[in-house]
PDB file of N, CA and C in Angstrom:
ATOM      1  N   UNK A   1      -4.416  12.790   9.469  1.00  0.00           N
ATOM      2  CA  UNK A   1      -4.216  11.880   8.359  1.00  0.00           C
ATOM      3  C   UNK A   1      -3.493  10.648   8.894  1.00  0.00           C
ATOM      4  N   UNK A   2      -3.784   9.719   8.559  1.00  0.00           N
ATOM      5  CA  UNK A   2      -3.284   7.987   8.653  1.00  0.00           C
ATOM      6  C   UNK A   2      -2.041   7.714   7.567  1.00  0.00           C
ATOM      7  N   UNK A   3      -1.172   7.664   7.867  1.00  0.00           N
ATOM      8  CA  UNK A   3       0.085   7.494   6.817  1.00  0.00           C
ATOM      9  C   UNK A   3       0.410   6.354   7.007  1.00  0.00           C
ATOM     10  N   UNK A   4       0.456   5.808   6.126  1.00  0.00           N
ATOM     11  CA  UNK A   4       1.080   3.951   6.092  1.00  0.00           C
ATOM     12  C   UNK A   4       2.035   3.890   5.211  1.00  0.00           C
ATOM     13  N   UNK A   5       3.442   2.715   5.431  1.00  0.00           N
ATOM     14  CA  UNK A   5       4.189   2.749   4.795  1.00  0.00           C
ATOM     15  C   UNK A   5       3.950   1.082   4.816  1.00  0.00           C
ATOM     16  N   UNK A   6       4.447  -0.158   3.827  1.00  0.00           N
ATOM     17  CA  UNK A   6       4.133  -1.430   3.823  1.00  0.00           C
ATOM     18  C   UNK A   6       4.942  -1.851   3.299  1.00  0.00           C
ATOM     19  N   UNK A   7       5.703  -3.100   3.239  1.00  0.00           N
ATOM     20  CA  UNK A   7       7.096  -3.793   2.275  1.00  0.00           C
ATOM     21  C   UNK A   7       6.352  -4.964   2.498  1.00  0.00           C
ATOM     22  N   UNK A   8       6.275  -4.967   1.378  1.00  0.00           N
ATOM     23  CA  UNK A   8       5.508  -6.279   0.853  1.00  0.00           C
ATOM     24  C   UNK A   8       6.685  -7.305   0.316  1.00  0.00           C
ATOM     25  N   UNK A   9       7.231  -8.562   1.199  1.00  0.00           N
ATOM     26  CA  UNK A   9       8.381  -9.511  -0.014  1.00  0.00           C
ATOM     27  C   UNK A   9       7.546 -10.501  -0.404  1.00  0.00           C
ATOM     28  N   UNK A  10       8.076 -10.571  -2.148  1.00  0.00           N
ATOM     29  CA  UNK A  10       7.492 -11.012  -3.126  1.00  0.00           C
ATOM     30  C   UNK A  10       8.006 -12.071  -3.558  1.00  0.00           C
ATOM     31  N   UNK A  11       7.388 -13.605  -3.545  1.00  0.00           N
ATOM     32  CA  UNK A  11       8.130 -14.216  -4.110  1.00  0.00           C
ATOM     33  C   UNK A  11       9.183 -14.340  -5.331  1.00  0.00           C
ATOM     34  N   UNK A  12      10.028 -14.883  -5.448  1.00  0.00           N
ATOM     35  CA  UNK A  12      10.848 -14.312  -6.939  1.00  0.00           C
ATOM     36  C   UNK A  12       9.585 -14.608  -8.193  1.00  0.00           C
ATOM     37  N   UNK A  13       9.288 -15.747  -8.006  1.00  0.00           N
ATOM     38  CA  UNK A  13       8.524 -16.352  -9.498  1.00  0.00           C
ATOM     39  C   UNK A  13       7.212 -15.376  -9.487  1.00  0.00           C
ATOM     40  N   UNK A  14       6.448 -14.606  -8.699  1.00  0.00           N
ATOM     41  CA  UNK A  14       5.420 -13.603  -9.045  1.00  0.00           C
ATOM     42  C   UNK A  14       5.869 -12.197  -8.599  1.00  0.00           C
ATOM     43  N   UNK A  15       6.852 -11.885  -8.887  1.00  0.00           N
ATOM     44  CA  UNK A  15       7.607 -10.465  -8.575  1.00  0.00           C
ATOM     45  C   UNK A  15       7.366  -9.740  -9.660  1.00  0.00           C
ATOM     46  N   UNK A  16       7.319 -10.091 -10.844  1.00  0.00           N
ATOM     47  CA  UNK A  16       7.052  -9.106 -11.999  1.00  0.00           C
ATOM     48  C   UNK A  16       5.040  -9.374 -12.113  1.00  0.00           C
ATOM     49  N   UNK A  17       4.376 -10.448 -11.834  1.00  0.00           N
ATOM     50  CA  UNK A  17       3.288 -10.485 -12.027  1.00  0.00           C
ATOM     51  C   UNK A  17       2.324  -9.579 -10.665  1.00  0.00           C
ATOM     52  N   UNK A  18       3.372  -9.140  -9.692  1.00  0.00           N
ATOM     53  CA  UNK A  18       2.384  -8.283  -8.172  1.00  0.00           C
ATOM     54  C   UNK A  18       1.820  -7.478  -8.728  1.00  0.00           C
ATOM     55  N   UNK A  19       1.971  -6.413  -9.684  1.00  0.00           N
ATOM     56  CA  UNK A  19       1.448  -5.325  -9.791  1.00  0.00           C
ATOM     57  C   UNK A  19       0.067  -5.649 -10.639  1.00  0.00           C
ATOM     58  N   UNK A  20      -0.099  -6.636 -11.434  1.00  0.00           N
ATOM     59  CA  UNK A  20      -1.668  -7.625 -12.043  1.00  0.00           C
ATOM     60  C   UNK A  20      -2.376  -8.172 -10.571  1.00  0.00           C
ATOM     61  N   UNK A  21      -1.457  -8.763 -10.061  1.00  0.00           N
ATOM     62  CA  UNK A  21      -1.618  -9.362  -8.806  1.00  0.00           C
ATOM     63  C   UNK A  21      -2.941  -8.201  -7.771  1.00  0.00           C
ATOM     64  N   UNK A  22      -2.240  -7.095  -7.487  1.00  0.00           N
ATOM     65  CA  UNK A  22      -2.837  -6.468  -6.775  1.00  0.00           C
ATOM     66  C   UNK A  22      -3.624  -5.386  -7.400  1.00  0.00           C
ATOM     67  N   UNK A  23      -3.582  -5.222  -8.786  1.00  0.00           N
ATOM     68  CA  UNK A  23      -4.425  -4.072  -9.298  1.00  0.00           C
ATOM     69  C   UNK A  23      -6.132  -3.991  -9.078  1.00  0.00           C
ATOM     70  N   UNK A  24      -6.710  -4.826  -9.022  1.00  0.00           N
ATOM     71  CA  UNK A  24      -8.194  -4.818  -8.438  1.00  0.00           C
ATOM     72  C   UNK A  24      -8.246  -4.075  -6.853  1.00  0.00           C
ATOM     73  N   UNK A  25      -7.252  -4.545  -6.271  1.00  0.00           N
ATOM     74  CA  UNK A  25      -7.355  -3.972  -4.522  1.00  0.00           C
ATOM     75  C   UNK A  25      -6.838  -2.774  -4.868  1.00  0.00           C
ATOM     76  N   UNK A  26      -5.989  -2.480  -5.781  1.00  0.00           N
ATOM     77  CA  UNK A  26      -5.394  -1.297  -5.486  1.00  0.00           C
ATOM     78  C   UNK A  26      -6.538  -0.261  -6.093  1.00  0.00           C
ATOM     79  N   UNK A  27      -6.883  -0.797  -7.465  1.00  0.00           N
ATOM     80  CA  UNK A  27      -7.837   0.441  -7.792  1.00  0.00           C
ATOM     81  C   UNK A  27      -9.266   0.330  -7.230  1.00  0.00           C
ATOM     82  N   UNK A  28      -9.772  -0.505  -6.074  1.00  0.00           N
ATOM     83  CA  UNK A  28     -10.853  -0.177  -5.322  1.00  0.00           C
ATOM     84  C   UNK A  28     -10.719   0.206  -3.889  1.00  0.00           C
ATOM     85  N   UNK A  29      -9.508   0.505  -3.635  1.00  0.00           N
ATOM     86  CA  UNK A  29      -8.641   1.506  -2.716  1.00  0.00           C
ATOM     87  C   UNK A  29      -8.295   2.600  -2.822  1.00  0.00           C
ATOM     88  N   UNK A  30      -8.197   3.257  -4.283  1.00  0.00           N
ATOM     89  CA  UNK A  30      -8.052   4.284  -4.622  1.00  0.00           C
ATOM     90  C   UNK A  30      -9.568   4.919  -4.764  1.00  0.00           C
ATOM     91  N   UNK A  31     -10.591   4.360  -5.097  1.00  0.00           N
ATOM     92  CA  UNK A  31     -12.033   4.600  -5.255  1.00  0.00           C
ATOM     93  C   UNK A  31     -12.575   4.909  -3.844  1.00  0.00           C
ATOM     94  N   UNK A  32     -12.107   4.410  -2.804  1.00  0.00           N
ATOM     95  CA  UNK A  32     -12.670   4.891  -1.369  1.00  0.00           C
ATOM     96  C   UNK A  32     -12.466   6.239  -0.938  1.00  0.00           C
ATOM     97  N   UNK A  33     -13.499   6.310  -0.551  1.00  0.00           N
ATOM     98  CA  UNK A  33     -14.010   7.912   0.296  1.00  0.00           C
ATOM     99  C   UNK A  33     -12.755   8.710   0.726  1.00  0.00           C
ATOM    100  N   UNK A  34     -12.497   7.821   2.071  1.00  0.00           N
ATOM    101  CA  UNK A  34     -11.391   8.460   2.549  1.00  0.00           C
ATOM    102  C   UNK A  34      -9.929   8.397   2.641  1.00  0.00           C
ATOM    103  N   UNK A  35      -9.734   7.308   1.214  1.00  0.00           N
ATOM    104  CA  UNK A  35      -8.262   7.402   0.550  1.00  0.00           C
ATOM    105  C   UNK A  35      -7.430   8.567   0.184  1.00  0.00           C
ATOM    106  N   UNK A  36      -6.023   9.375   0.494  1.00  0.00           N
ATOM    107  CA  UNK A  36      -5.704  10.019  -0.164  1.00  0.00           C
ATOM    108  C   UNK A  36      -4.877   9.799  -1.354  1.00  0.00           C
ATOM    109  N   UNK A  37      -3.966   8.675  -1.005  1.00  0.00           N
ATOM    110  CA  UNK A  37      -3.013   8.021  -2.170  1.00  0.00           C
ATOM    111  C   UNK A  37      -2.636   6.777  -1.811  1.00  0.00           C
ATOM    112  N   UNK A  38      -2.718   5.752  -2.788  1.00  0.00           N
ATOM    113  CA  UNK A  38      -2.444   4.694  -2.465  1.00  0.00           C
ATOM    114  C   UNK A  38      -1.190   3.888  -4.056  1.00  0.00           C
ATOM    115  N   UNK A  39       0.220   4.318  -3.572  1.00  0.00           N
ATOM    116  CA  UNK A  39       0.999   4.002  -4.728  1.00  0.00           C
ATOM    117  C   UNK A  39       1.751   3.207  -4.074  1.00  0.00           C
ATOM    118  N   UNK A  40       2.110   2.185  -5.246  1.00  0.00           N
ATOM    119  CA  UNK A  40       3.121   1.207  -5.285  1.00  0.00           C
ATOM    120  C   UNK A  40       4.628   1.512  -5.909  1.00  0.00           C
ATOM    121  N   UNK A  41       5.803   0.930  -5.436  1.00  0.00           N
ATOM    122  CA  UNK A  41       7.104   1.094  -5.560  1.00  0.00           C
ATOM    123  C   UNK A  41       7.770  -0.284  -5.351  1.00  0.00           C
ATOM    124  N   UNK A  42       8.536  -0.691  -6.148  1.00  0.00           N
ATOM    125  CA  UNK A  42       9.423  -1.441  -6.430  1.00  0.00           C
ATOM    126  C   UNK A  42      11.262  -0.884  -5.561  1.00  0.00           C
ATOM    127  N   UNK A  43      11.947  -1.766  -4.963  1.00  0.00           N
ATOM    128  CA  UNK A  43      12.921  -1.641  -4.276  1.00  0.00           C
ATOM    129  C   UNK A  43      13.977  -1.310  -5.087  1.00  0.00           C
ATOM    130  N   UNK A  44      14.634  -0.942  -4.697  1.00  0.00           N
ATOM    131  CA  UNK A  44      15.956  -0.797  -6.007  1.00  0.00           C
ATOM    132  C   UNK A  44      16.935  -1.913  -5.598  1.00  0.00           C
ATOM    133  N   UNK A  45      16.935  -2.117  -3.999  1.00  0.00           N
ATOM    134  CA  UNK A  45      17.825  -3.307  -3.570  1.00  0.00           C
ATOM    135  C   UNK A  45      17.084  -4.377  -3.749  1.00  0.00           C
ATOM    136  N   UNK A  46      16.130  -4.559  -3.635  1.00  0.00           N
ATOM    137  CA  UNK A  46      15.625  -6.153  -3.361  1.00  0.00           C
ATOM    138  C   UNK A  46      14.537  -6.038  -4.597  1.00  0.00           C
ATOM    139  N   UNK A  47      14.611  -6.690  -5.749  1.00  0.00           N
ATOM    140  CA  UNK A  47      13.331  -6.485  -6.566  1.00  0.00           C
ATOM    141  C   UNK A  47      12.545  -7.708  -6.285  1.00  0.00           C
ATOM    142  N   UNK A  48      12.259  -8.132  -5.474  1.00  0.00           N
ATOM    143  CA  UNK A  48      11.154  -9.284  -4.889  1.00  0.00           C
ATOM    144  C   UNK A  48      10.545  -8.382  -3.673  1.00  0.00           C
ATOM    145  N   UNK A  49      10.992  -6.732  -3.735  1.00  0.00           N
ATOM    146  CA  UNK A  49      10.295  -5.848  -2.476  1.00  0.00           C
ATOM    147  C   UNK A  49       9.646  -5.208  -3.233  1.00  0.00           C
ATOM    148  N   UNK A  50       8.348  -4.692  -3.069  1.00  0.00           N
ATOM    149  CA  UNK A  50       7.219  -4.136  -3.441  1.00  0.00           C
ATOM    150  C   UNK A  50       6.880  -3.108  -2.034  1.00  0.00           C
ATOM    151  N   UNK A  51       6.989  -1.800  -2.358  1.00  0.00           N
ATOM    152  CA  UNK A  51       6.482  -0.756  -0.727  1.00  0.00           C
ATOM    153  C   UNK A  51       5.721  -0.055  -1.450  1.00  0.00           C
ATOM    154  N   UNK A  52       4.303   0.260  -0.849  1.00  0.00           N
ATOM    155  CA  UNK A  52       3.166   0.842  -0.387  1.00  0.00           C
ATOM    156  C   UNK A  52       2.781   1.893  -0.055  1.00  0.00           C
ATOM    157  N   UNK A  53       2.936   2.950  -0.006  1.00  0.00           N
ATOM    158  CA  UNK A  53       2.733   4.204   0.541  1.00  0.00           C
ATOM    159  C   UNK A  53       1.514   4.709   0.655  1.00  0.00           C
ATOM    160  N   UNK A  54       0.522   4.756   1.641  1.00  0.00           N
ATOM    161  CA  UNK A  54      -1.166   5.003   1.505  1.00  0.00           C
ATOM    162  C   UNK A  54      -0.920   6.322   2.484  1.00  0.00           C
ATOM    163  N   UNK A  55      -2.341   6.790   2.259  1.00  0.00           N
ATOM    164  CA  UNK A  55      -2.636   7.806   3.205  1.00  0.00           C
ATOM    165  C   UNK A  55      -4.519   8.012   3.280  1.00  0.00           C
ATOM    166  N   UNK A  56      -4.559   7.828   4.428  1.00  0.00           N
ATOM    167  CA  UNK A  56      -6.208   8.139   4.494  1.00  0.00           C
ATOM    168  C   UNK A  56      -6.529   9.173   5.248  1.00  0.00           C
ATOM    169  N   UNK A  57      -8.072   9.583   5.711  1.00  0.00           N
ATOM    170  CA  UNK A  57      -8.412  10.716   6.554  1.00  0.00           C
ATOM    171  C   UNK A  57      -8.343  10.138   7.619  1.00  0.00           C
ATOM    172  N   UNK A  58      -8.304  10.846   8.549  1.00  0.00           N
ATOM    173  CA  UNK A  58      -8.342   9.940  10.266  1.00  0.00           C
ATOM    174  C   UNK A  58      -9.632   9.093   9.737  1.00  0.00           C
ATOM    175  N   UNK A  59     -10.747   8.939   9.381  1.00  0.00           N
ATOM    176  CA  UNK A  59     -11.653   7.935   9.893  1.00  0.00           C
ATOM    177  C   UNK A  59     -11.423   7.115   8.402  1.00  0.00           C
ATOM    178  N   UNK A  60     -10.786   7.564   7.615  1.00  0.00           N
ATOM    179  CA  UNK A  60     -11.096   6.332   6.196  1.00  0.00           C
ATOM    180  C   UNK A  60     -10.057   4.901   6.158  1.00  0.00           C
ATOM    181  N   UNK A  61      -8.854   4.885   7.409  1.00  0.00           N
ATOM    182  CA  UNK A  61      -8.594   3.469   7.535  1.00  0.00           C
ATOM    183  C   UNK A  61      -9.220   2.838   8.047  1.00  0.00           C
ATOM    184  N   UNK A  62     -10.109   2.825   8.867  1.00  0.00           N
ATOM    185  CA  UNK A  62     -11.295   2.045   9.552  1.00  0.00           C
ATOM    186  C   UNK A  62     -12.231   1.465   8.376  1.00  0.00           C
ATOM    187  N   UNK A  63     -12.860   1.715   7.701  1.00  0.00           N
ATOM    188  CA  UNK A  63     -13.364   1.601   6.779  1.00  0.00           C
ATOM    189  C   UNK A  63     -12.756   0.444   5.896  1.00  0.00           C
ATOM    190  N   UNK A  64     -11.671   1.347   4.931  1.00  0.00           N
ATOM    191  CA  UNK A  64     -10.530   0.426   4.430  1.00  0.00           C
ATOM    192  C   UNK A  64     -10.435  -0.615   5.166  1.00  0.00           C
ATOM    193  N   UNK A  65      -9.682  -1.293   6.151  1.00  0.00           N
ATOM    194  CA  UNK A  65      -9.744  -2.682   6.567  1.00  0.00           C
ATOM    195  C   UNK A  65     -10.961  -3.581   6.661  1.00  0.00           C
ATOM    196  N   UNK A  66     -12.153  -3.018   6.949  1.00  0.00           N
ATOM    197  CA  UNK A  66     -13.352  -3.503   6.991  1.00  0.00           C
ATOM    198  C   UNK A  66     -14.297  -3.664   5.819  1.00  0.00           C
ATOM    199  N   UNK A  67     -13.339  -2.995   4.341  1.00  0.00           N
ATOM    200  CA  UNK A  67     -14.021  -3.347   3.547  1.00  0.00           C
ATOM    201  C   UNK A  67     -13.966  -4.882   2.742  1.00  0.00           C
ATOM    202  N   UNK A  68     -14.696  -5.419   2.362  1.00  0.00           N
ATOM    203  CA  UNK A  68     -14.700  -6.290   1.142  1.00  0.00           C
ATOM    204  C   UNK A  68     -13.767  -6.727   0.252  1.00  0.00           C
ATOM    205  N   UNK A  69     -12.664  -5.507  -0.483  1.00  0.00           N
ATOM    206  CA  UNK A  69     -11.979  -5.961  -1.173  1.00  0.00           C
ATOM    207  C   UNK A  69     -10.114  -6.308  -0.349  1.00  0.00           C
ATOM    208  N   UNK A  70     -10.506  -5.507   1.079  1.00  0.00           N
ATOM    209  CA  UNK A  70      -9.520  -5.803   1.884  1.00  0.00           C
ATOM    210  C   UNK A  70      -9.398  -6.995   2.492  1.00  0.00           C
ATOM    211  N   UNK A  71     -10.454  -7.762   2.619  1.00  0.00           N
ATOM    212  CA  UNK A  71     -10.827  -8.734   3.353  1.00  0.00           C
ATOM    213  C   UNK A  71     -10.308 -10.007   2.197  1.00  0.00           C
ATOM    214  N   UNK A  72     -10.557  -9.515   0.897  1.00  0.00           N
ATOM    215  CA  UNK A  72     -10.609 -10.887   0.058  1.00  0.00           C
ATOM    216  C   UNK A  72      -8.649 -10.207  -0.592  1.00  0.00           C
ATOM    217  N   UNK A  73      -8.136  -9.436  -0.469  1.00  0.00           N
ATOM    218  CA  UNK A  73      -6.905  -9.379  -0.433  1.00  0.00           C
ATOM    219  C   UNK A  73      -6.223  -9.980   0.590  1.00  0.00           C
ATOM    220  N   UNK A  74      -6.058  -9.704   1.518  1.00  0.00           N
ATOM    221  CA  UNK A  74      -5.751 -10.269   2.775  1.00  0.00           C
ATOM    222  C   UNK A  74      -5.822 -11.593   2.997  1.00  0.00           C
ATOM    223  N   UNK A  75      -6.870 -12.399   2.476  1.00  0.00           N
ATOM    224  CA  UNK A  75      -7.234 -13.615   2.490  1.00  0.00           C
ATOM    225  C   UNK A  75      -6.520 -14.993   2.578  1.00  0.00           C
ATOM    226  N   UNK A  76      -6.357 -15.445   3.393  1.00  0.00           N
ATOM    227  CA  UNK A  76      -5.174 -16.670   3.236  1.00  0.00           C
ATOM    228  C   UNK A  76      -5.255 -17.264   1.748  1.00  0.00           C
ATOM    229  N   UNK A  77      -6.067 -17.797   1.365  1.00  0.00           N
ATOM    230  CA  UNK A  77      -6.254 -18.213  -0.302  1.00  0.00           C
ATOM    231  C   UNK A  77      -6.364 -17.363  -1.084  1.00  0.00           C
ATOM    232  N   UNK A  78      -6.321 -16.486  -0.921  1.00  0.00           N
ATOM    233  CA  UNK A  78      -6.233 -15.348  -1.686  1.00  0.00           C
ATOM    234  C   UNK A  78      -4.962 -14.883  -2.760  1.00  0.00           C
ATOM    235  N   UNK A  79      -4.756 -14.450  -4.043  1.00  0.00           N
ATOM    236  CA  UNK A  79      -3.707 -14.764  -4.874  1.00  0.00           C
ATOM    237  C   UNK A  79      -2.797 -13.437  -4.190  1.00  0.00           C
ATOM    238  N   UNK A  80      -2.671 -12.573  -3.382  1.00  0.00           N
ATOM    239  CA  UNK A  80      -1.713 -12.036  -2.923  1.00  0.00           C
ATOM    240  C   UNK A  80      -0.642 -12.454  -1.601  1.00  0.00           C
ATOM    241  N   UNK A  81      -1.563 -13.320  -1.245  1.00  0.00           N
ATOM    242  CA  UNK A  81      -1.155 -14.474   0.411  1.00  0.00           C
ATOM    243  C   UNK A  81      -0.211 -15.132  -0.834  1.00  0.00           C
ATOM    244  N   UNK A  82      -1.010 -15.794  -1.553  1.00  0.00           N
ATOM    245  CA  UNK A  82      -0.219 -17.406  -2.269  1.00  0.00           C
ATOM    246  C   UNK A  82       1.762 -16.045  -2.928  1.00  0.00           C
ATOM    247  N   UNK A  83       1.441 -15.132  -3.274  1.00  0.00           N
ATOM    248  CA  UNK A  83       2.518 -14.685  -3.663  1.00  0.00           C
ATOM    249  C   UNK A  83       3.443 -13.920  -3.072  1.00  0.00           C
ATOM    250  N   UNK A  84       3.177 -13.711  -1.156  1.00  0.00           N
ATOM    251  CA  UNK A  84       4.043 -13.564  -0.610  1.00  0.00           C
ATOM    252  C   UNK A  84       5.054 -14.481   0.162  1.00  0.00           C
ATOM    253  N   UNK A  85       6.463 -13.808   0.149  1.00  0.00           N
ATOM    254  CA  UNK A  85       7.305 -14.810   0.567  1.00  0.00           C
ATOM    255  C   UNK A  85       7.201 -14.778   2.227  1.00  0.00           C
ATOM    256  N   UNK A  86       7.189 -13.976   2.772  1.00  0.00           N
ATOM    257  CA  UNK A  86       6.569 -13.403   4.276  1.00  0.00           C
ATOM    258  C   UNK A  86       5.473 -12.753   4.303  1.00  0.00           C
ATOM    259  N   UNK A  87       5.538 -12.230   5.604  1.00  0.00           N
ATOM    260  CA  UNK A  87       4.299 -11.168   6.544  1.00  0.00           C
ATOM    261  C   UNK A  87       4.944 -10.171   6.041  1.00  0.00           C
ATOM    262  N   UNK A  88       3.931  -9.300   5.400  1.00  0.00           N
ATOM    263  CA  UNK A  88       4.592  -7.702   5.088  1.00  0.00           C
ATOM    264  C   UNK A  88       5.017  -6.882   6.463  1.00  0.00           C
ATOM    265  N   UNK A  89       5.603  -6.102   6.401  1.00  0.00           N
ATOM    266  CA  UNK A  89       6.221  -5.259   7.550  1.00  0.00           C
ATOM    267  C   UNK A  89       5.427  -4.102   7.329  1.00  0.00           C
ATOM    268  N   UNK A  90       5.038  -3.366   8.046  1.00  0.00           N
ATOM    269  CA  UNK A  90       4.244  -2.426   8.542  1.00  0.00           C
ATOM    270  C   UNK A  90       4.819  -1.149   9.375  1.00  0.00           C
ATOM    271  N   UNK A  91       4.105   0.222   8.994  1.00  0.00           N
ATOM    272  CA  UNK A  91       4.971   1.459   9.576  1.00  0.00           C
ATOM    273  C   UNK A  91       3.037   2.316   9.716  1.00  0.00           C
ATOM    274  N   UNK A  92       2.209   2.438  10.317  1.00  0.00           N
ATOM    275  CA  UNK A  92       1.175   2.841  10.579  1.00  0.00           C
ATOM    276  C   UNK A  92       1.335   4.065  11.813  1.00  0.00           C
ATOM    277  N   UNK A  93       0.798   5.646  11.157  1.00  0.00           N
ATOM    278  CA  UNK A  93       0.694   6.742  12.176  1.00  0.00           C
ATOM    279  C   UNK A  93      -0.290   7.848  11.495  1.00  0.00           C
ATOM    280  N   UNK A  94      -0.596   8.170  12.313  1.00  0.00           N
ATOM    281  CA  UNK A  94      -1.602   9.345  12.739  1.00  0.00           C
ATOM    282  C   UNK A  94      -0.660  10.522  12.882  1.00  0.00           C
ATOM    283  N   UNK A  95      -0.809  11.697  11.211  1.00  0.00           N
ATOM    284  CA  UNK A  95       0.141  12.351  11.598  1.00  0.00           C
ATOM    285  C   UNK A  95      -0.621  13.932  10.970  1.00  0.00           C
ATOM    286  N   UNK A  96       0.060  15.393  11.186  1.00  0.00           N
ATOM    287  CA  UNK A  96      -0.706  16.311  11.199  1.00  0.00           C
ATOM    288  C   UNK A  96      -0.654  16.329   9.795  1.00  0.00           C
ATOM    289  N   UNK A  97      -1.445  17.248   9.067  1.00  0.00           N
ATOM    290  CA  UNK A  97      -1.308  17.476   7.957  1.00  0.00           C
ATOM    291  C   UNK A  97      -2.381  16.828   7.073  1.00  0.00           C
ATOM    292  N   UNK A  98      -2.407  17.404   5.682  1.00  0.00           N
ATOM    293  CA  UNK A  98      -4.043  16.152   4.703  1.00  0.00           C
ATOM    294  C   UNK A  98      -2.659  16.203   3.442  1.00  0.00           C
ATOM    295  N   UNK A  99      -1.802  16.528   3.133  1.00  0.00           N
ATOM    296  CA  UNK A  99      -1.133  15.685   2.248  1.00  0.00           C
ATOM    297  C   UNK A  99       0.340  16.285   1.641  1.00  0.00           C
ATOM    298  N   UNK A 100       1.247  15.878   0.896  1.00  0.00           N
ATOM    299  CA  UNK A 100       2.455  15.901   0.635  1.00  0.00           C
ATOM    300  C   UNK A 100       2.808  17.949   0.500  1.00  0.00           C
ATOM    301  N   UNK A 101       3.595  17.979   1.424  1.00  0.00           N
ATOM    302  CA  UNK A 101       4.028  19.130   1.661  1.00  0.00           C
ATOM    303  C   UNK A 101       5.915  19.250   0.483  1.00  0.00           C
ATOM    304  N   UNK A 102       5.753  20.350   0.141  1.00  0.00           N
ATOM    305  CA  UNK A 102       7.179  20.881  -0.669  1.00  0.00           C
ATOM    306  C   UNK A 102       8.489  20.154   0.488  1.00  0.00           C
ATOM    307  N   UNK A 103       9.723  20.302  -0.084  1.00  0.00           N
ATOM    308  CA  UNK A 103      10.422  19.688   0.344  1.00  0.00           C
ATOM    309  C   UNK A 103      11.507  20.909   0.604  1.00  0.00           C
ATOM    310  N   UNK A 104      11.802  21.344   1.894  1.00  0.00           N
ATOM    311  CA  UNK A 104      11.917  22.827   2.613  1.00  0.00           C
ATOM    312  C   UNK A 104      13.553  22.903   2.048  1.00  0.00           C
ATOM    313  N   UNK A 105      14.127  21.686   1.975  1.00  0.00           N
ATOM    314  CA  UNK A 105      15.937  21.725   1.926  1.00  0.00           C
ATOM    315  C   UNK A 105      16.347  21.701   0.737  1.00  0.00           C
ATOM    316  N   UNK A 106      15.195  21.664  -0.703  1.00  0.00           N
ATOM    317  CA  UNK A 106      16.106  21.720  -1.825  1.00  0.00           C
ATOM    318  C   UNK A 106      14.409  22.574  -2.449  1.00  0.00           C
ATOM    319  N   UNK A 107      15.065  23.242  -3.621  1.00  0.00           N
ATOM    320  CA  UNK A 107      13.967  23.886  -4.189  1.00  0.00           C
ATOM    321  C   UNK A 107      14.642  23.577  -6.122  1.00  0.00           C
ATOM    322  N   UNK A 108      13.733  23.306  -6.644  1.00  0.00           N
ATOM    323  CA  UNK A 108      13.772  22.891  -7.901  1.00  0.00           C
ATOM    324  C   UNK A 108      12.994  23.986  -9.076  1.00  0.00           C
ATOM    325  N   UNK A 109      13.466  25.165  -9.642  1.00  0.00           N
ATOM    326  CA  UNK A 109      12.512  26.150 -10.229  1.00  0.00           C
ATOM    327  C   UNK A 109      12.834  25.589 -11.793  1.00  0.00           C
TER     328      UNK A 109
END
């Protein structure tokens, strides 16, 4: 599995409008083959931070970048370029497992 983590900084003036902003990419990211989850999160320190959490099959990020709606997200003119304040930061790995495992140090019945 492909685990991505992303911090997206948001300008202040479209910080409450990102999540309109990106809902077309996000829900034709969630529609791909080899997507497992693709959710958005708001910072608790910085609310102009928006993080990303995806997960694909080993071969469905290949795909994903090469698709269409990645290409016109990404896009320098594109309304998610115009509403970042930087280059998002990036955390990309290839790791064992196909998806969210229990959490071994606390148990909740």
């Amino acid at each position: 599995m492909i685990f991505i983590v992303v911090k997206f900084p948001v300008k202040p003036e479209y910080a409450e409008e990102w999540p309109e902003i990106t809902r077309s990419f996000t829900e034709a990211t969630r529609a791909e083959p080899g997507n497992k989850w693709f959710e958005w999160s708001r910072s608790l320190e910085d609310p102009n931070e928006y993080v990303l959490v995806e997960a694909f099959d080993d071969e469905g990020a290949e795909p994903h970048v090469n698709s269409a709606h990645f290409r016109a997200a990404t896009a320098d003119d594109g309304p998610m370029h115009r509403a970042l304040a930087a280059t998002p930061k990036i955390i990309s790995r290839q790791i064992d497992g196909d998806g969210w495992d229990a959490m071994g140090e606390m148990t909740v019945s």
